[in-house]
Protein backbone atom coordinates (compact mmCIF):
# COMPACT_ATOMS: atom_id res chain seq x y z
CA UNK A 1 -48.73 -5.37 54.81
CA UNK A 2 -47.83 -4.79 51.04
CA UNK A 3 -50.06 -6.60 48.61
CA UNK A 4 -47.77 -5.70 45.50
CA UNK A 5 -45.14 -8.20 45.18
CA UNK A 6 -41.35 -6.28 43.92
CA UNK A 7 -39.40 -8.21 41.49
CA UNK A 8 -35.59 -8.84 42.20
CA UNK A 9 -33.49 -7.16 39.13
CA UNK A 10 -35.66 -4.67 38.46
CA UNK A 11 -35.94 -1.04 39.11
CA UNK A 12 -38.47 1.26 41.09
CA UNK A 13 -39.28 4.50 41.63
CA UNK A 14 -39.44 4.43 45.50
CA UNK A 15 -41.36 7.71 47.03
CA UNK A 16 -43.50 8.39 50.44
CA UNK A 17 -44.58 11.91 52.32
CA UNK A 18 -45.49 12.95 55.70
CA UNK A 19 -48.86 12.46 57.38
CA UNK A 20 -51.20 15.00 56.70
CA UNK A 21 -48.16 16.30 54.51
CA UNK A 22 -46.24 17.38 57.35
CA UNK A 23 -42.13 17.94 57.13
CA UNK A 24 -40.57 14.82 58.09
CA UNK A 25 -37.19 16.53 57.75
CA UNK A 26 -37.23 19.86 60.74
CA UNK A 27 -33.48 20.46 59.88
CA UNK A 28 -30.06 19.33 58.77
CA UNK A 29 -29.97 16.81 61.79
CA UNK A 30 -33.03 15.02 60.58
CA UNK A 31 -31.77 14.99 57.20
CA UNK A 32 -28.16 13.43 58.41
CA UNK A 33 -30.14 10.71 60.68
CA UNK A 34 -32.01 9.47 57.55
CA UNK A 35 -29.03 9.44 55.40
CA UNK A 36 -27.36 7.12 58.34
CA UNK A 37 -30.67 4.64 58.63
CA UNK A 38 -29.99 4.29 55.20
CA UNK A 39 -26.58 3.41 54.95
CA UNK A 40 -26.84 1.16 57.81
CA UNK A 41 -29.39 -0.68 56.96
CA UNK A 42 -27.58 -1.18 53.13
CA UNK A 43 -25.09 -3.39 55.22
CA UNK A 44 -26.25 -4.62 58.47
CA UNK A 45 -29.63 -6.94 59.04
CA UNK A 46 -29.09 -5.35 62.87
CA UNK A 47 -30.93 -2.64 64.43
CA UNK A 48 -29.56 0.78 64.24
CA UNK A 49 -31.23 2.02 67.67
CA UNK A 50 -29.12 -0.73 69.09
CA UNK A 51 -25.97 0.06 67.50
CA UNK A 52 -26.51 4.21 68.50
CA UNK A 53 -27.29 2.92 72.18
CA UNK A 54 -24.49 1.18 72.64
CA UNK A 55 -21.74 3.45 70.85
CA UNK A 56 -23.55 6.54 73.56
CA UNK A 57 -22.65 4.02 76.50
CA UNK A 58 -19.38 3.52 75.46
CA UNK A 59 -19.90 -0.44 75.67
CA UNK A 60 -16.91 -2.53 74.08
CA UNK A 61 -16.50 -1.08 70.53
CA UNK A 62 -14.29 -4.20 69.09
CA UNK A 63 -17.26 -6.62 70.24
CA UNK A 64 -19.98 -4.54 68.78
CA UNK A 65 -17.71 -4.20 65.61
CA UNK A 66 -17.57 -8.43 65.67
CA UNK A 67 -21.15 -8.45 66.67
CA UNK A 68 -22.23 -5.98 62.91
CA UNK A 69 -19.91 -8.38 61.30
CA UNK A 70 -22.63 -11.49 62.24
CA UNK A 71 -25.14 -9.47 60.91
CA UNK A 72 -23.56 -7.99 57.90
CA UNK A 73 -25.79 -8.84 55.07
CA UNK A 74 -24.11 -11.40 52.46
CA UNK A 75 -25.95 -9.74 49.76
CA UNK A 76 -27.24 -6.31 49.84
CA UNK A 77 -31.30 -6.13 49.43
CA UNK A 78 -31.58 -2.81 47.20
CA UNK A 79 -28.93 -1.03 45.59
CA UNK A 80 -29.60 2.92 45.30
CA UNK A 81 -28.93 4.84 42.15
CA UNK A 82 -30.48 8.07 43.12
CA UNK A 83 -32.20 9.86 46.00
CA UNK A 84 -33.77 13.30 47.05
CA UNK A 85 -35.12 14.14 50.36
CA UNK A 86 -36.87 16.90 50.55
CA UNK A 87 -38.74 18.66 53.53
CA UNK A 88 -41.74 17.01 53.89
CA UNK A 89 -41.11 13.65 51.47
CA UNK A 90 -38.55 11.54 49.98
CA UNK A 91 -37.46 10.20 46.98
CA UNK A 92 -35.85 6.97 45.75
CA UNK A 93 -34.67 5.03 42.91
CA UNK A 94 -33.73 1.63 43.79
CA UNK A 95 -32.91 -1.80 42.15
CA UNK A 96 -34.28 -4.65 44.36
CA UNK A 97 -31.16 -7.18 44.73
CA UNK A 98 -32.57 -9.79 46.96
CA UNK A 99 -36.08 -11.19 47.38
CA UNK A 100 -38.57 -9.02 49.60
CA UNK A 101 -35.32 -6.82 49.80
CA UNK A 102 -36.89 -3.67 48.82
CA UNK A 103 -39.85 -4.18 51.40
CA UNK A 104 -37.54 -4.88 54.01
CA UNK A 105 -35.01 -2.25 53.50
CA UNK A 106 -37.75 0.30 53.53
CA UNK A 107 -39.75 -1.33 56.69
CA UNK A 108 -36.64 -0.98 59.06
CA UNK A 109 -36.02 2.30 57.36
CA UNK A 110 -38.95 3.60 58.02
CA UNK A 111 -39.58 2.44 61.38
CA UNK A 112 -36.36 3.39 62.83
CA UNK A 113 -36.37 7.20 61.22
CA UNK A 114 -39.96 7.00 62.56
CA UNK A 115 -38.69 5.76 66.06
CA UNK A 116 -36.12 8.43 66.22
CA UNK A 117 -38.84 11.61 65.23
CA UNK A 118 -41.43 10.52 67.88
CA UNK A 119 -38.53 10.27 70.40
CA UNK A 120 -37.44 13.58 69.57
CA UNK A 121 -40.19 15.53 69.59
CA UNK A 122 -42.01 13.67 72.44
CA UNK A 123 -45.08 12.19 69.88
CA UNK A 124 -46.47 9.42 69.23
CA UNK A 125 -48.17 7.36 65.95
CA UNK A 126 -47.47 7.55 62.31
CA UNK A 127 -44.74 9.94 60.57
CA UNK A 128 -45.65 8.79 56.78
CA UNK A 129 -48.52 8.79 54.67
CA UNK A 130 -49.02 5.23 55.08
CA UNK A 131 -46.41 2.55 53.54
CA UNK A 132 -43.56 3.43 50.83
CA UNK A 133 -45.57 3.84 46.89
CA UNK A 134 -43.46 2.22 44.20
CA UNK A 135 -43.37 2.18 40.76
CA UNK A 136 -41.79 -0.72 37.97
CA UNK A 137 -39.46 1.31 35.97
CA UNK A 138 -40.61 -0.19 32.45
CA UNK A 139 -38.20 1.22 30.16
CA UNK A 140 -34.80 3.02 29.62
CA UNK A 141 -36.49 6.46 29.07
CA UNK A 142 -38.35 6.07 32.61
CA UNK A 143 -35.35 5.18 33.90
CA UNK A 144 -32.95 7.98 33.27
CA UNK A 145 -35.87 10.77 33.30
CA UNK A 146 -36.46 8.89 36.37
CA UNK A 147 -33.02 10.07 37.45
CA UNK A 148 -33.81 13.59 36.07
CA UNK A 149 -36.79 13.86 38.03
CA UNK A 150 -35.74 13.24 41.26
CA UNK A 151 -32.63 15.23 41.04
CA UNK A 152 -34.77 18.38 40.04
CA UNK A 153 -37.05 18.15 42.77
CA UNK A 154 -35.55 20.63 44.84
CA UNK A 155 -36.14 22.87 41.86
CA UNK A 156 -39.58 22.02 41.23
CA UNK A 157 -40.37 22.49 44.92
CA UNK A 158 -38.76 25.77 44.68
CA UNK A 159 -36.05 24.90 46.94
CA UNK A 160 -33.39 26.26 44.39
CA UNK A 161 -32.84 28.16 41.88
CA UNK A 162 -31.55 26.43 38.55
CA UNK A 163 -28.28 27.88 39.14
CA UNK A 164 -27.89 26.21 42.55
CA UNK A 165 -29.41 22.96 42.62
CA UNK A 166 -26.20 21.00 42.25
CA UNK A 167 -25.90 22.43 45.96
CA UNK A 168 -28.99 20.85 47.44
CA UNK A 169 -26.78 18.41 49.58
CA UNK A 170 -29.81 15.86 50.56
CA UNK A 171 -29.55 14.63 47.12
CA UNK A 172 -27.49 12.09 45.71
CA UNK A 173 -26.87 14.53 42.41
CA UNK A 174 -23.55 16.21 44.19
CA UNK A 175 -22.24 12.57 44.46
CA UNK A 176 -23.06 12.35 40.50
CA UNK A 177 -21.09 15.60 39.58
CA UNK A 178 -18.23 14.60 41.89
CA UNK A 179 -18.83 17.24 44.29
CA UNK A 180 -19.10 14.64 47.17
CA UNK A 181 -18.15 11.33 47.85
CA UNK A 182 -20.52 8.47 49.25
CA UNK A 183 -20.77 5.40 48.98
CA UNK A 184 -24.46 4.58 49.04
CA UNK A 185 -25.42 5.38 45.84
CA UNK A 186 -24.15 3.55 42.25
CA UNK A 187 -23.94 6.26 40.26
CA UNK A 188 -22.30 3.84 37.37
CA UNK A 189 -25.45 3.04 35.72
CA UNK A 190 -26.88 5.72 34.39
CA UNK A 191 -23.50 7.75 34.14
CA UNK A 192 -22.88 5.02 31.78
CA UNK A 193 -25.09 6.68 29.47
CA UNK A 194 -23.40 10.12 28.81
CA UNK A 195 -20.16 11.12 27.78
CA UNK A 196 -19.06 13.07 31.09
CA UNK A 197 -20.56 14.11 33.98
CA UNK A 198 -20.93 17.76 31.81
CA UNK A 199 -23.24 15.77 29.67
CA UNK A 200 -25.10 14.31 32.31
CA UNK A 201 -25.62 17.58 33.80
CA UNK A 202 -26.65 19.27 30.40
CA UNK A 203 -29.51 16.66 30.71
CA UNK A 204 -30.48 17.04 34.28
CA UNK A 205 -30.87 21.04 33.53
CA UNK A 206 -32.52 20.38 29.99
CA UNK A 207 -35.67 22.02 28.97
CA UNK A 208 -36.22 24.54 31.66
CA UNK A 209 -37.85 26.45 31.75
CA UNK A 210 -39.76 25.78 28.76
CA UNK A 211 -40.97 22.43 29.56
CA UNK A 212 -40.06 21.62 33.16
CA UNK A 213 -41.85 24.04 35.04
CA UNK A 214 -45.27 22.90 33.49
CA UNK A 215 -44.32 19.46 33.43
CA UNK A 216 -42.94 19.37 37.11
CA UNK A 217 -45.11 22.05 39.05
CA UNK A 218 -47.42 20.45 41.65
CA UNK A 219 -46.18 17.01 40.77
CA UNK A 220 -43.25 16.30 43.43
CA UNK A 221 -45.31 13.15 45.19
CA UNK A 222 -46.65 11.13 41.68
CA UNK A 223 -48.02 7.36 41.60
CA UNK A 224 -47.59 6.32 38.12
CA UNK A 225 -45.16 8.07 36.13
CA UNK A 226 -47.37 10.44 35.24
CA UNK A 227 -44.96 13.76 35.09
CA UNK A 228 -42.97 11.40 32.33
CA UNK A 229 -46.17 10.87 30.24
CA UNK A 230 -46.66 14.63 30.24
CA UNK A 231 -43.17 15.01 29.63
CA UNK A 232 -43.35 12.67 26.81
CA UNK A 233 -46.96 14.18 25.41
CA UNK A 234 -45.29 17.58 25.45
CA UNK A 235 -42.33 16.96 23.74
CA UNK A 236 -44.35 15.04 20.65
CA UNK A 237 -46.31 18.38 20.74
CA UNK A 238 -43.50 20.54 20.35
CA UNK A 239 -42.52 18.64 16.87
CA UNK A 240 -45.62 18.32 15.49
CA UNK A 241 -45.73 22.07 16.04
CA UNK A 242 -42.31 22.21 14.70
CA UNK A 243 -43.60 20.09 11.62
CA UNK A 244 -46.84 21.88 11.23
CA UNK A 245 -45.08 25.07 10.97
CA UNK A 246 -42.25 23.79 8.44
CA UNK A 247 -44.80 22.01 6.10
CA UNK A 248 -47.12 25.61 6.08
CA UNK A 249 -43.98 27.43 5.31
CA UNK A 250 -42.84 24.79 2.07
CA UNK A 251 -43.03 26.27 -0.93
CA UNK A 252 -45.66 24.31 -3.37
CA UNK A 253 -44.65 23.53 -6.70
CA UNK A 254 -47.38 23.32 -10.02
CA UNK A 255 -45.98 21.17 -12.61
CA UNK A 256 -46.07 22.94 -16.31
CA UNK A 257 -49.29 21.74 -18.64
């Protein structure tokens, strides 16, 4: 049970791995199931084992459609403005909408990808490294490097190359560039920010390599923002470099006696 209590109307960074940092994601069918749990459970307060059981036996399709309808949620519990999964770990960014919505939506998340792994590959026990970590997202910088950093995971994990990492498909930053079209994720928000989606790319790509590969190696699974503070630290290095080398290069003046 979670001890940290989530706070409707705010924003989290949302992130867990596999046990014993195992790949939680074998292929692209793993990847599609979890991308299904999630937009399920973003409408329906109904199980989604159910709902696959009785679409396989065929049972009446226009009562189970009335039946999701009962359990449609009347407010969503999270809303998702980005996401990366990668092989063995996820990634989420996520404004809490309801009360306890966040801890719900990832507890039936969780347990039903969970459900559907042991099934498949005849195990049993734990798939995650304990429950979901999340982080408040304090200000606007954290939130759209926030954004950033979960959309260049693939890269950082060496995935991708920088010139292919709008084509990591398991990440909501296709659906941000207009490549692809779902419905899960509000992309509004931090679009919001930028002139076009050209800009908002130009931001997503920025500093690498020069700072992102130092400030992103080794740090795909982080508890406290801390590739942002290095981010941050770096950057205020860079000027007073910048500085330092502009005031050693000023001319200096001696007035006349």
């Amino acid at each position: 049970m979670r001890r940290d209590i989530l706070a409707s109307d705010e924003i989290y960074h949302l992130y867990n791995r596999g046990v014993d940092k195992r790949n939680i994601f074998l292929d692209d069918s793993y990847y599609s199931r979890f991308f299904s749990v999630l937009n399920h459970y973003l409408k329906y307060d109904y199980p989604y084992s159910h709902l696959r059981i009785r679409k396989r036996n065929n049972n009446d399709l226009q009562s189970l459609a009335l039946k999701l309808e009962m359990y449609k949620w009347e407010h969503p519990p999270v809303e998702i403005l980005s996401l990366c999964l990668l092989p063995n770990h996820f990634h989420l960014q996520v404004k809490q909408l309801a009360e306890d919505g966040i801890t719900t939506f990832m507890h039936r998340i969780g347990t039903s990808y969970t459900n559907y792994f042991n099934i498949r590959l005849e195990r049993s026990g734990r798939l995650f490294q304990g429950p979901f970590k999340s982080v408040r997202v304090e200000n606007e910088g954290q939130f759209l490097c926030l954004n950033r950093y979960i959309h260049v995971n693939p890269l950082a994990a060496g995935l991708v190359t920088r010139k292919n990492l709008t084509l990591w498909k398991w990440s909501s930053l296709p659906v941000y560039l207009g490549k692809r079209k779902d419905t899960i994720f509000n992309t509004k928000t931090v679009l919001s920010c930028f002139k076009d989606v050209d800009d908002y790319l130009d931001f997503v790509l920025a500093d690498f390599p020069a700072l992102g590969d130092r400030v992103l190696e080794g740090v795909s699974i982080d508890d406290d923002f801390g590739w942002f503070k290095d981010l941050e630290e770096e950057k205020k290095r860079l000027r007073r470099e910048l500085l330092d080398s502009f005031e050693r290069g000023k001319p200096t003046f001696r007035a006349s006696l």
